[in-house]
Every structure is written in structure tokens, then in C-alpha cells.
N, C-alpha and C. Protein backbone atom coordinates (compact mmCIF):
# COMPACT_ATOMS: atom_id res chain seq x y z
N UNK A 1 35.03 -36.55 11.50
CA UNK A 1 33.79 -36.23 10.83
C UNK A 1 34.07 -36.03 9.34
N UNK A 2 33.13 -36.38 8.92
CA UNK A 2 33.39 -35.80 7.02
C UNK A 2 32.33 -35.23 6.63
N UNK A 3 32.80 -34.50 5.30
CA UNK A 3 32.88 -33.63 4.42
C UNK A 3 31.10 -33.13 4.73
N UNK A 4 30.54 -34.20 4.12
CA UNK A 4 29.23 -34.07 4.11
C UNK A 4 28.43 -33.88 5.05
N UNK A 5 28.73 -34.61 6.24
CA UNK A 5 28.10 -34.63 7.33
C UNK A 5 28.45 -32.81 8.34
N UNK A 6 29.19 -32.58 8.38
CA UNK A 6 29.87 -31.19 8.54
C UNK A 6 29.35 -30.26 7.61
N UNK A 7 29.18 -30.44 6.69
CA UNK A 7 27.91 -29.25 5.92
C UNK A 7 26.79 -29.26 6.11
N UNK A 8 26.28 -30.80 6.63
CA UNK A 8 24.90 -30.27 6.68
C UNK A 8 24.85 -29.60 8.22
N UNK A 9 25.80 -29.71 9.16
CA UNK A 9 25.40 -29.54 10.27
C UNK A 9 25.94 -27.14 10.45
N UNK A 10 26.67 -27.14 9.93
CA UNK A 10 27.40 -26.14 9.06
C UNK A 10 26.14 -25.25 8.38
N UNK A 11 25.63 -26.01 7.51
CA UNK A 11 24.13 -25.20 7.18
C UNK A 11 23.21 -25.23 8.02
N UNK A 12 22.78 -26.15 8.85
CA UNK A 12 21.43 -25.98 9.48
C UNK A 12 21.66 -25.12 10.68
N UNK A 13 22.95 -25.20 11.64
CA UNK A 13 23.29 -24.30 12.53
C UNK A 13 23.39 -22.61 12.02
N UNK A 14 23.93 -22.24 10.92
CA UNK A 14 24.14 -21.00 10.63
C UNK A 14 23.42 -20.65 9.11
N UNK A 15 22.20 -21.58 9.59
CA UNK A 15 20.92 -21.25 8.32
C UNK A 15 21.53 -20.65 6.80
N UNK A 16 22.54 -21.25 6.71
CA UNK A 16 22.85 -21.23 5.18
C UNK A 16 22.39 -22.42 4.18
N UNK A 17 22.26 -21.93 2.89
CA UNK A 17 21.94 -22.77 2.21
C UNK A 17 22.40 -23.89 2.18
N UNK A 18 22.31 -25.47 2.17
CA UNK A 18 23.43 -26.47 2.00
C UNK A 18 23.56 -26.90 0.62
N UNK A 19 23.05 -26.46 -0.59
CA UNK A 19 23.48 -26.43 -1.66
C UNK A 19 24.95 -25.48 -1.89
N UNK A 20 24.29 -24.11 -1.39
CA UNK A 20 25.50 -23.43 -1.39
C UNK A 20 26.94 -23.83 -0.87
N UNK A 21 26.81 -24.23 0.52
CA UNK A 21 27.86 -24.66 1.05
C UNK A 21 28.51 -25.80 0.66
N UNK A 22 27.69 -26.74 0.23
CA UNK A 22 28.36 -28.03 -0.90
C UNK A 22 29.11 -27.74 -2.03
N UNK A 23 28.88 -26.34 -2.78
CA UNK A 23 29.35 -26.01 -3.97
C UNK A 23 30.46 -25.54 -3.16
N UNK A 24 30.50 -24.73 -2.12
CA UNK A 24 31.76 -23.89 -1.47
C UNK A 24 32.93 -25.36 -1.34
N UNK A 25 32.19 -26.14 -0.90
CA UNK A 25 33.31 -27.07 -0.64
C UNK A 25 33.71 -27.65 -1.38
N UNK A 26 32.65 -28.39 -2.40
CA UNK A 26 33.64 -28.30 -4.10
C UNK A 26 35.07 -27.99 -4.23
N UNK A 27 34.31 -26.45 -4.39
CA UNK A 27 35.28 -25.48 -5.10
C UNK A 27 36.90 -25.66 -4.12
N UNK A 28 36.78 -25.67 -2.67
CA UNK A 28 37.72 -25.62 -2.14
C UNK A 28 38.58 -26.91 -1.95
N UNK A 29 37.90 -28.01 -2.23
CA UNK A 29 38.80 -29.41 -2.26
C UNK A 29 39.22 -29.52 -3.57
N UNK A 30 38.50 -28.62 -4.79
CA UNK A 30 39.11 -28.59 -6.28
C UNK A 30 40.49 -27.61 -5.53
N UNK A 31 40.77 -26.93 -5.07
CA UNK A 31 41.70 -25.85 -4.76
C UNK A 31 42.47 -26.48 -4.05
N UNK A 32 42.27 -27.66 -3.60
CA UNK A 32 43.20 -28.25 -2.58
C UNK A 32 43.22 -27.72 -1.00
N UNK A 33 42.57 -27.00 -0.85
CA UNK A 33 42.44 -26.98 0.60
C UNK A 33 41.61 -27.60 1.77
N UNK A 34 40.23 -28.74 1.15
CA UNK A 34 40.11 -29.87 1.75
C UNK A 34 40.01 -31.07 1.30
N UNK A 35 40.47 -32.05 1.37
CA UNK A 35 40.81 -33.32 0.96
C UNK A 35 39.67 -33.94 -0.05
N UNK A 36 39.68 -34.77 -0.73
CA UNK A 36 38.43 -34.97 -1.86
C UNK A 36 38.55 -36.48 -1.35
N UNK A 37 37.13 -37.07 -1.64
CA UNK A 37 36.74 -38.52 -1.29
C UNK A 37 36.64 -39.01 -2.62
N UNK A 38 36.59 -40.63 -2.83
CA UNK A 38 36.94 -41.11 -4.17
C UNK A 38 35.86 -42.48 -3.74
N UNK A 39 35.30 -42.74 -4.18
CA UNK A 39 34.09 -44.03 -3.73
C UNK A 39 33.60 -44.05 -2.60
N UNK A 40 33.94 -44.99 -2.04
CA UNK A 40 33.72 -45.60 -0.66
C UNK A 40 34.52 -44.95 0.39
N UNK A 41 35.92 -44.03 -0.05
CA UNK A 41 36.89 -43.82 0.55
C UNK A 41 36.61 -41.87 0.91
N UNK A 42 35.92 -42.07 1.77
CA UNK A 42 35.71 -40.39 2.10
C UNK A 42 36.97 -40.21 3.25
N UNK A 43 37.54 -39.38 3.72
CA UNK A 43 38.19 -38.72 5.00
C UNK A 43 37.66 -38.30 5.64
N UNK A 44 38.02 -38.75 7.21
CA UNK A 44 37.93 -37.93 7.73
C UNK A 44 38.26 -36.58 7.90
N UNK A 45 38.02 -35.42 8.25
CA UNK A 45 38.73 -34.26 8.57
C UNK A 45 38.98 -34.67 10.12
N UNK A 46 40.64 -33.24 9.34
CA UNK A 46 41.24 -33.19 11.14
C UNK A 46 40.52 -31.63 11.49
N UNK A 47 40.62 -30.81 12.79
CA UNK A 47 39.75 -29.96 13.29
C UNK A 47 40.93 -28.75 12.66
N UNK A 48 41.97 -29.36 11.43
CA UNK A 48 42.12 -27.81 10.69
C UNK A 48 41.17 -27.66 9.32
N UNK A 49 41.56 -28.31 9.28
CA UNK A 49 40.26 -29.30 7.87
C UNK A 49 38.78 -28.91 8.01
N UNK A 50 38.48 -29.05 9.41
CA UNK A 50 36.95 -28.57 9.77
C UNK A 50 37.09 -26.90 9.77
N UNK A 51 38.10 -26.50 10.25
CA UNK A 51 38.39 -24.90 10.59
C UNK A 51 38.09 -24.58 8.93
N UNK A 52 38.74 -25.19 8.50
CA UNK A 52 38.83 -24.44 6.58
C UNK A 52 37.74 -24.57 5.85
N UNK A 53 36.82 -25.72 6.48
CA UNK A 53 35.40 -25.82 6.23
C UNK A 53 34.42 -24.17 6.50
N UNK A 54 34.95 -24.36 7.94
CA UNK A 54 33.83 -23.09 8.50
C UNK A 54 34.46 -21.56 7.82
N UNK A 55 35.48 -22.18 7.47
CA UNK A 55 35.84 -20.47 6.85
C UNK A 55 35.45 -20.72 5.17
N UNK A 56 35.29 -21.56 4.35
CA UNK A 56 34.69 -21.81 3.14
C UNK A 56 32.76 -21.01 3.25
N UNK A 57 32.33 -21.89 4.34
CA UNK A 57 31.20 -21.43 4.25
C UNK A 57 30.61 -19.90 4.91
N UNK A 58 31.71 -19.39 5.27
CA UNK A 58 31.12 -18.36 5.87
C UNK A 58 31.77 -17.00 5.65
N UNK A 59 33.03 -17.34 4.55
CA UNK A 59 33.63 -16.17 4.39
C UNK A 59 32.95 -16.39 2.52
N UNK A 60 32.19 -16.35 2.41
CA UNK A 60 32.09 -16.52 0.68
C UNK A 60 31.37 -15.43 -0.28
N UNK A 61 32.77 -15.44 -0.87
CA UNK A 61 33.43 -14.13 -2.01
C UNK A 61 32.45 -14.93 -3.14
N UNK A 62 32.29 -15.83 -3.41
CA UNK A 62 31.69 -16.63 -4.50
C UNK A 62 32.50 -18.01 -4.58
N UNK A 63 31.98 -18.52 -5.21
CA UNK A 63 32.16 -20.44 -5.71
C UNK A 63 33.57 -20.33 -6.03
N UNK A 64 33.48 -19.81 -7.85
CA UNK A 64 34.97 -19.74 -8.54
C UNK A 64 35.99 -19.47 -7.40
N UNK A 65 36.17 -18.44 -6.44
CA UNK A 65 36.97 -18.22 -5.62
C UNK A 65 37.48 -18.44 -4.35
N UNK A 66 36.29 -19.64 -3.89
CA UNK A 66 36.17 -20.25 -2.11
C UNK A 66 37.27 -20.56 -2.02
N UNK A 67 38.54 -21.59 -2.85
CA UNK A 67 39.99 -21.60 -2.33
C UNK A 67 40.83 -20.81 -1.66
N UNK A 68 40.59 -19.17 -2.86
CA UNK A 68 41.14 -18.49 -2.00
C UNK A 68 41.00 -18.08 -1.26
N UNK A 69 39.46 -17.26 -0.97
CA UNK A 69 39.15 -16.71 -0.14
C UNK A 69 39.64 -17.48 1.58
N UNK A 70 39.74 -18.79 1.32
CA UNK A 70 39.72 -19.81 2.52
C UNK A 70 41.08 -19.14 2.79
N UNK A 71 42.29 -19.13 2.02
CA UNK A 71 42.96 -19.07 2.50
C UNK A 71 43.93 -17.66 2.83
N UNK A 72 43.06 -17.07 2.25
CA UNK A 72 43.04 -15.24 2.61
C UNK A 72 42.70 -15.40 4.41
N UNK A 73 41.25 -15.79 4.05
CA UNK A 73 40.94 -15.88 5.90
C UNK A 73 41.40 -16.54 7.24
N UNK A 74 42.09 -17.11 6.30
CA UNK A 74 42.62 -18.07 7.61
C UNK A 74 44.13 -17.99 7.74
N UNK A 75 44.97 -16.95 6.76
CA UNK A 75 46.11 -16.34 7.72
C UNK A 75 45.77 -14.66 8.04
N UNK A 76 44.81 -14.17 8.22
CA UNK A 76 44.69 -13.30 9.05
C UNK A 76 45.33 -13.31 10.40
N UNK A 77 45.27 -12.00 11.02
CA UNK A 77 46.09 -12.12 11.80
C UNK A 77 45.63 -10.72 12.93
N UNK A 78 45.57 -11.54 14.18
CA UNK A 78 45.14 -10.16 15.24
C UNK A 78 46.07 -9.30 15.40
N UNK A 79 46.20 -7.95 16.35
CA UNK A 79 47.20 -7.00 16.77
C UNK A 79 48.24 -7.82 17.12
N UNK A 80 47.71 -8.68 18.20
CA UNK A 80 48.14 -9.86 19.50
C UNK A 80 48.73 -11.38 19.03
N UNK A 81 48.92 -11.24 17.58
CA UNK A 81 49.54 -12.18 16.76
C UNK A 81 49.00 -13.49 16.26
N UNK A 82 47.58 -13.33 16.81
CA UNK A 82 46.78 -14.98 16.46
C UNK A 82 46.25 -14.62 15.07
N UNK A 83 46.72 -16.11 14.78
CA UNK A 83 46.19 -16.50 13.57
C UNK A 83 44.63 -16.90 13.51
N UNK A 84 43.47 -16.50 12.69
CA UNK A 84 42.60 -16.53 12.58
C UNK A 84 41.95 -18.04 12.46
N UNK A 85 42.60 -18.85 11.75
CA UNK A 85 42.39 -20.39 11.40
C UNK A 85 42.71 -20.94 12.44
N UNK A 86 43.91 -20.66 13.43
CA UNK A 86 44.51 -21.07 14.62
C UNK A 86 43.34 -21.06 15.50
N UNK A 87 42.92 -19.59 15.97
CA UNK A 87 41.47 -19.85 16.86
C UNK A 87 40.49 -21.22 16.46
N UNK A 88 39.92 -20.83 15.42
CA UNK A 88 39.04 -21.54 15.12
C UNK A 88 39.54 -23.05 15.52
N UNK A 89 40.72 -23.57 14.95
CA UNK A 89 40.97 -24.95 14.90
C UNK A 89 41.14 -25.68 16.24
N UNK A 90 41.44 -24.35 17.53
CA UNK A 90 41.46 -24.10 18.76
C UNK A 90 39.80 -24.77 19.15
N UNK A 91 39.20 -23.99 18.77
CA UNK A 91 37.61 -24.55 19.42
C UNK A 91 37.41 -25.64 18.63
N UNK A 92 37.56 -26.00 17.82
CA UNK A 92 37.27 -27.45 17.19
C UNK A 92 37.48 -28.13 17.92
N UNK A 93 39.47 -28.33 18.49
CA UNK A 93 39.99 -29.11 18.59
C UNK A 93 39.74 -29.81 20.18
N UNK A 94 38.80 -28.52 20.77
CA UNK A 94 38.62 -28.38 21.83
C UNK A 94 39.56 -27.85 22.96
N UNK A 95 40.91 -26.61 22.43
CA UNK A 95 41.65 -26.37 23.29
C UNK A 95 41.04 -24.70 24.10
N UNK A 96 39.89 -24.53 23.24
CA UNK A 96 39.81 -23.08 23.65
C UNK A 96 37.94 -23.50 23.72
N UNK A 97 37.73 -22.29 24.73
CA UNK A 97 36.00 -22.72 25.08
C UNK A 97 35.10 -22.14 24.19
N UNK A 98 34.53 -22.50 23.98
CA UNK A 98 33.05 -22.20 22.66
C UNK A 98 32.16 -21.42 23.58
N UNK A 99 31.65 -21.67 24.73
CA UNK A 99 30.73 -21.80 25.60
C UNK A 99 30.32 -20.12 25.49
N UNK A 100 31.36 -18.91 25.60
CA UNK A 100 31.64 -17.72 25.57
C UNK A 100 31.66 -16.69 24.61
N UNK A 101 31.27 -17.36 23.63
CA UNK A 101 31.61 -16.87 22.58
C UNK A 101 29.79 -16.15 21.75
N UNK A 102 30.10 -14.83 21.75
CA UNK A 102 29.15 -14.20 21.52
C UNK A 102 29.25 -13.78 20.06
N UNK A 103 29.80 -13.21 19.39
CA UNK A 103 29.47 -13.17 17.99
C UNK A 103 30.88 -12.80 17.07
N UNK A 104 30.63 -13.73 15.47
CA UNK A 104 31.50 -13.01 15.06
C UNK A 104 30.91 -12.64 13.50
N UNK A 105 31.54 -11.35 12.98
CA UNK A 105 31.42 -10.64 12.05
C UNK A 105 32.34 -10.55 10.70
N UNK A 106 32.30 -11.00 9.98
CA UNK A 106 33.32 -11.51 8.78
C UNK A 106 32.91 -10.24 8.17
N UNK A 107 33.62 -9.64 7.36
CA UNK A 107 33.77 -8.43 6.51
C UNK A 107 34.77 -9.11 5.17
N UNK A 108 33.71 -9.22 3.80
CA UNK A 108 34.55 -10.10 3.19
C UNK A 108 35.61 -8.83 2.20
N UNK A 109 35.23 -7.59 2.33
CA UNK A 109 36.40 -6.22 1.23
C UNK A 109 36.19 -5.16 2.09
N UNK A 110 37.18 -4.84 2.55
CA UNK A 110 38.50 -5.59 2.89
C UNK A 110 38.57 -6.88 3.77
N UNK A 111 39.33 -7.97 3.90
CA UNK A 111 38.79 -9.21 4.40
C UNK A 111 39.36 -8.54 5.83
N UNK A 112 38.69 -9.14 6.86
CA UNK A 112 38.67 -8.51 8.13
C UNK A 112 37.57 -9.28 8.98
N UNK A 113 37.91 -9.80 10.05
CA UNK A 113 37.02 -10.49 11.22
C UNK A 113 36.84 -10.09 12.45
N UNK A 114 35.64 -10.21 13.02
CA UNK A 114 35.85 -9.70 14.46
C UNK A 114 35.08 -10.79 15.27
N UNK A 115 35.70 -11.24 16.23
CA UNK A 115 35.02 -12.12 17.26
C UNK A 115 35.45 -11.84 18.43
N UNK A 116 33.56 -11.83 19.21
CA UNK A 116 33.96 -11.58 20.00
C UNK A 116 33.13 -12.57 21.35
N UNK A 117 34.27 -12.61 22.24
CA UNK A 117 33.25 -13.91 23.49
C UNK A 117 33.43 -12.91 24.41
N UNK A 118 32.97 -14.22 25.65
CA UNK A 118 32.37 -12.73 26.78
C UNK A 118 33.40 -12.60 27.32
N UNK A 119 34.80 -12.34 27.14
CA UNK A 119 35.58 -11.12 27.86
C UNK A 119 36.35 -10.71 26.84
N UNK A 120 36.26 -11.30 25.68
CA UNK A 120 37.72 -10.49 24.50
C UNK A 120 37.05 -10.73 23.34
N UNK A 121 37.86 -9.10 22.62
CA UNK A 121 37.04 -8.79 21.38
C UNK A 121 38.39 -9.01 20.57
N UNK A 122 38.77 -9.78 19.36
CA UNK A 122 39.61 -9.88 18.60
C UNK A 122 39.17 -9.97 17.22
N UNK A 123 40.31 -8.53 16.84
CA UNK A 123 39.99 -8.18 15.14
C UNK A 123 41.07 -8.88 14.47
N UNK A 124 40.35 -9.41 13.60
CA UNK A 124 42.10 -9.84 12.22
C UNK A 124 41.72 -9.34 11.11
N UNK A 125 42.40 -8.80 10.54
CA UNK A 125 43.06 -8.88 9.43
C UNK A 125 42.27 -7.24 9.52
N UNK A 126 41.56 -6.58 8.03
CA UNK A 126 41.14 -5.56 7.68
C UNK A 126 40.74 -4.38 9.10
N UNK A 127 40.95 -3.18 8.87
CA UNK A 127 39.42 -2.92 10.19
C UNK A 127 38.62 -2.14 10.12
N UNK A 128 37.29 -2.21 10.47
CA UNK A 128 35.58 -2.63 10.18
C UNK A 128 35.92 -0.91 9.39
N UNK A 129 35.71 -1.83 8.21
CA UNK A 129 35.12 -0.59 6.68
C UNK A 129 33.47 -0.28 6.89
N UNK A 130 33.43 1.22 6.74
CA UNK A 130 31.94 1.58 6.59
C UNK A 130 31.35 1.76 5.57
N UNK A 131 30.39 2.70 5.16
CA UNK A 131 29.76 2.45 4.07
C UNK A 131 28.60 0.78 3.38
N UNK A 132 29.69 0.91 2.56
CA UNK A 132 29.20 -0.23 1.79
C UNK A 132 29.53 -1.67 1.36
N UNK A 133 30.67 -1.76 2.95
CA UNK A 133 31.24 -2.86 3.39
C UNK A 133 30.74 -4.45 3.73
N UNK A 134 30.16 -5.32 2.82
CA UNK A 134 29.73 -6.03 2.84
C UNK A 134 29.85 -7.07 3.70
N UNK A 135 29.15 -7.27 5.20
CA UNK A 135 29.77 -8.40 6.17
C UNK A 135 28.32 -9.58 6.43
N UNK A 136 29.21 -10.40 7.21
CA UNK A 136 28.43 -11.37 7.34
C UNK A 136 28.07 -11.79 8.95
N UNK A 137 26.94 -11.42 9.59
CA UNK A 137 27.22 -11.69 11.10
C UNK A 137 26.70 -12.86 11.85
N UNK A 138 27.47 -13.46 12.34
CA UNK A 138 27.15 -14.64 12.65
C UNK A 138 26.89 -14.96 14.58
N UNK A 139 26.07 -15.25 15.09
CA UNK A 139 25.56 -15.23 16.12
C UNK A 139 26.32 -16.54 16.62
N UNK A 140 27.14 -15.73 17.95
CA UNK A 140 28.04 -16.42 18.54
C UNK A 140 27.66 -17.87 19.54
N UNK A 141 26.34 -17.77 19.49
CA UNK A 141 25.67 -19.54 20.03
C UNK A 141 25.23 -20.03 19.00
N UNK A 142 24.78 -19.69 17.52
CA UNK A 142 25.08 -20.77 16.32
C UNK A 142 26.37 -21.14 16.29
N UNK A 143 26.96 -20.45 16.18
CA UNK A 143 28.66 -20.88 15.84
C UNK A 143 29.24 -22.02 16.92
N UNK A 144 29.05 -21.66 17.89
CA UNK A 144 29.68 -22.46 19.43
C UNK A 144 28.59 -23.87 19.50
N UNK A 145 27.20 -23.94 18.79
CA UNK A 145 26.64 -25.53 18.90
C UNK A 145 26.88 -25.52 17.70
N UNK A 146 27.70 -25.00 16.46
CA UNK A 146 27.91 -26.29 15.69
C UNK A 146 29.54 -26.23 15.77
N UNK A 147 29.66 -26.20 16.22
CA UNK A 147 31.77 -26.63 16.68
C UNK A 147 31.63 -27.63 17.55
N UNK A 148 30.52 -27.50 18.84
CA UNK A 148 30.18 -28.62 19.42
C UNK A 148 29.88 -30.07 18.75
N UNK A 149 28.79 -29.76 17.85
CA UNK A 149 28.10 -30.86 17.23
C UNK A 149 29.53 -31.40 15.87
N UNK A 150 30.41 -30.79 15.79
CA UNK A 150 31.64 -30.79 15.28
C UNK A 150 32.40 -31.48 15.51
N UNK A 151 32.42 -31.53 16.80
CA UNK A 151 33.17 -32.08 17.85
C UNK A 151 32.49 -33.61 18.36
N UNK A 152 31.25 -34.36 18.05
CA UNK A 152 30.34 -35.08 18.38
C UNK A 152 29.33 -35.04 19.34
N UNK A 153 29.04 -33.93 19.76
CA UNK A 153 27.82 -33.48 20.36
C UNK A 153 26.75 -33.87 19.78
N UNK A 154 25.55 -34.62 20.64
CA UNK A 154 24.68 -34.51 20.00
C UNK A 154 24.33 -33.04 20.08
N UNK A 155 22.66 -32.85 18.81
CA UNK A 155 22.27 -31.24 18.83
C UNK A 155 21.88 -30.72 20.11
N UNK A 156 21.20 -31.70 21.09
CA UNK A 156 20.35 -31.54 21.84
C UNK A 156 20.96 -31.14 22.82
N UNK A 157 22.18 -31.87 23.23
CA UNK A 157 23.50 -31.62 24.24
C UNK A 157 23.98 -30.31 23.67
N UNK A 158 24.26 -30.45 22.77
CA UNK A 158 24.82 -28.91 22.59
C UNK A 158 24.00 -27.68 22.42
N UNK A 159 22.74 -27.35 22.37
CA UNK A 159 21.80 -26.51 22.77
C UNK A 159 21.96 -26.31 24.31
N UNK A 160 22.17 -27.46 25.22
CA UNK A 160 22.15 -26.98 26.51
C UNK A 160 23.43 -26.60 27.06
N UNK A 161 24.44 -27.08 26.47
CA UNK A 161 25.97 -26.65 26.91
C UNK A 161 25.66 -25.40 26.97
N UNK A 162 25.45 -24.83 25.67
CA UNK A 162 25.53 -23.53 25.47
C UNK A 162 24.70 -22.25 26.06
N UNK A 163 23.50 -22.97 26.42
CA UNK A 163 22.56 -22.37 27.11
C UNK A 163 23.18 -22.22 28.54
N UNK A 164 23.75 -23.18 29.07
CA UNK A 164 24.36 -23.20 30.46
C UNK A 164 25.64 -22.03 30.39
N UNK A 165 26.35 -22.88 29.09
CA UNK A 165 27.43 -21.44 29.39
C UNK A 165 26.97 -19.77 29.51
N UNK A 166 25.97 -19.58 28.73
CA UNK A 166 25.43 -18.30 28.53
C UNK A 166 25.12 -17.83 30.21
N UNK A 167 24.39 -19.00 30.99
CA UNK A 167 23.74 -18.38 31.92
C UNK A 167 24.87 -18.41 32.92
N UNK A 168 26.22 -19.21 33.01
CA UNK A 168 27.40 -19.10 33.89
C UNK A 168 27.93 -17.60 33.46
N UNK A 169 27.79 -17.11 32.10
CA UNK A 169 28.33 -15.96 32.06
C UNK A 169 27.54 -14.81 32.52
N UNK A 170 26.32 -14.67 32.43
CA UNK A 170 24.98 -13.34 32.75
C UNK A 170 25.64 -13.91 34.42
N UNK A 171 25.57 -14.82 34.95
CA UNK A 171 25.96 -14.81 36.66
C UNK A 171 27.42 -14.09 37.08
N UNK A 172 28.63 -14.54 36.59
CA UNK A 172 29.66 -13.77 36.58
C UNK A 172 30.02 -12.25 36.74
């Protein structure tokens, strides 16, 4: 999949702006952390490439800084030793299930994540600051149909995957 096509699906799943998220990705292929297209010659991304995508658009400190921030977030790290980018690139890649996955919560100061599916809750990096801790929460069946549609799902298929998984899990 490329660049473009992955943002818009990136914005319309997790109702972010896609101006915004175009500038995020800018900024982060100026930073070198996803590949830049030159004419006719766009890349594909591989599903770490897509992982560094979804952490551009959803961990964002601001524009000037999406490089790093990408790469602040994505060596986080659980109690249990997983790498934060690792998950993610996991459900891309399709080695780990989306289907389960109920919500996750980005906390961008101190940087810190929490996701959680329906049997495990895993924190990386920071942990959950109160006050006036600025997070971002992201609803764990947006996230899981656009990793699908990521993956080449159509939308429509992946509305019902997910709907099915939800209702295999309320049965369980």
C-alpha cells in the first residue's frame, strides 16, 4: 500500500484530519522514517512502514517534530518486554488478531500507551499521568478496520470482520 492511500484510509477510520496527517507524514519521510516517492515512483510500504505511519498520525506532538515523536513511540516498551512498533507491525502484518482489540490510549507527556483487547491490557513506555496529561483515545474497532483495510480489506468486509469478532467475544 502507499503513502497516500494509507492516509486517507488512516484519516477517515480514526476521523482525523487528512490534511493534518499528510503534513505528519511529510514531516516524517523529511526525518527519514518513511520512504519519500519521486514522480511516478511512489513505494510501497512494508507493515513496519505502515506501523510508523499509524504512530505519525496518532501520536502527534506537532508537524516540526512527527520524526521524533515516531520514533520515541515506537521503541517503547511494555513490563513484558514488547516493543510498541513490534505490536503494531504484528497486526499489520497479520501475525497478531485485530478482531479483539478494544481500545488504545496514547498519552503524548510523558509518552506512554495503553492498549487494550479483550483479554490483555498492555502499558509502554510512561504510566497514565493525571492532571493535565494530554492523551489521545482511540476506539479499538476504528483502529482494528483500518489495519484491516491496511491489510486490503475492503471497508465493507472489514466493518463486518470486526463486528463478528466483537460478537465471538460478548459470547465467550
Amino acid at each position: 500500500m502507499m503513502k497516500g492511500e494509507a492516509a486517507r484510509i488512516i484519516s477517515r477510520r480514526l476521523n482525523l484530519s487528512h490534511g493534518r496527517v499528510s503534513a505528519l507524514l511529510v514531516a516524517a519521510s523529511d526525518a527519514g522514517i518513511l520512504p519519500k516517492g519521486s514522480g511516478k515512483s511512489n513505494p510501497t510500504l512494508s507493515p513496519l512502514e505502515l506501523a510508523h505511519l499509524i504512530l505519525a498520525a496518532t501520536c502527534d506532538r506537532g508537524i516540526g517534530v512527527a520524526g521524533q515523536s515516531v520514533l520515541e513511540f515506537a521503541a517503547l516498551q511494555s513490563a513484558e518486554g514488547l516493543v510498541l512498533v513490534d505490536l503494531i507491525e504484528a497486526m499489520i502484518a497479520g501475525r497478531a488478531n485485530v478482531s479483539g482489540l478494544q481500545s488504545v490510549v496514547v498519552q503524548l507527556e510523558p509518552a506512554g500507551v495503553s492498549v487494550t483487547t479483550a483479554g490483555t491490557h498492555f502499558r509502554f513506555g510512561a504510566d497514565h499521568a493525571g492532571g493535565a496529561a494530554k492523551q489521545v483515545v482511540i476506539r479499538g474497532s476504528d483502529l482494528a478496520a483500518a489495519i484491516l483495510e491496511l491489510q486490503g480489506t475492503p471497508p465493507q468486509k472489514a466493518d463486518e470482520q470486526i463486528a463478528v469478532g466483537r460478537l465471538a467475544a460478548a459470547l465467550n
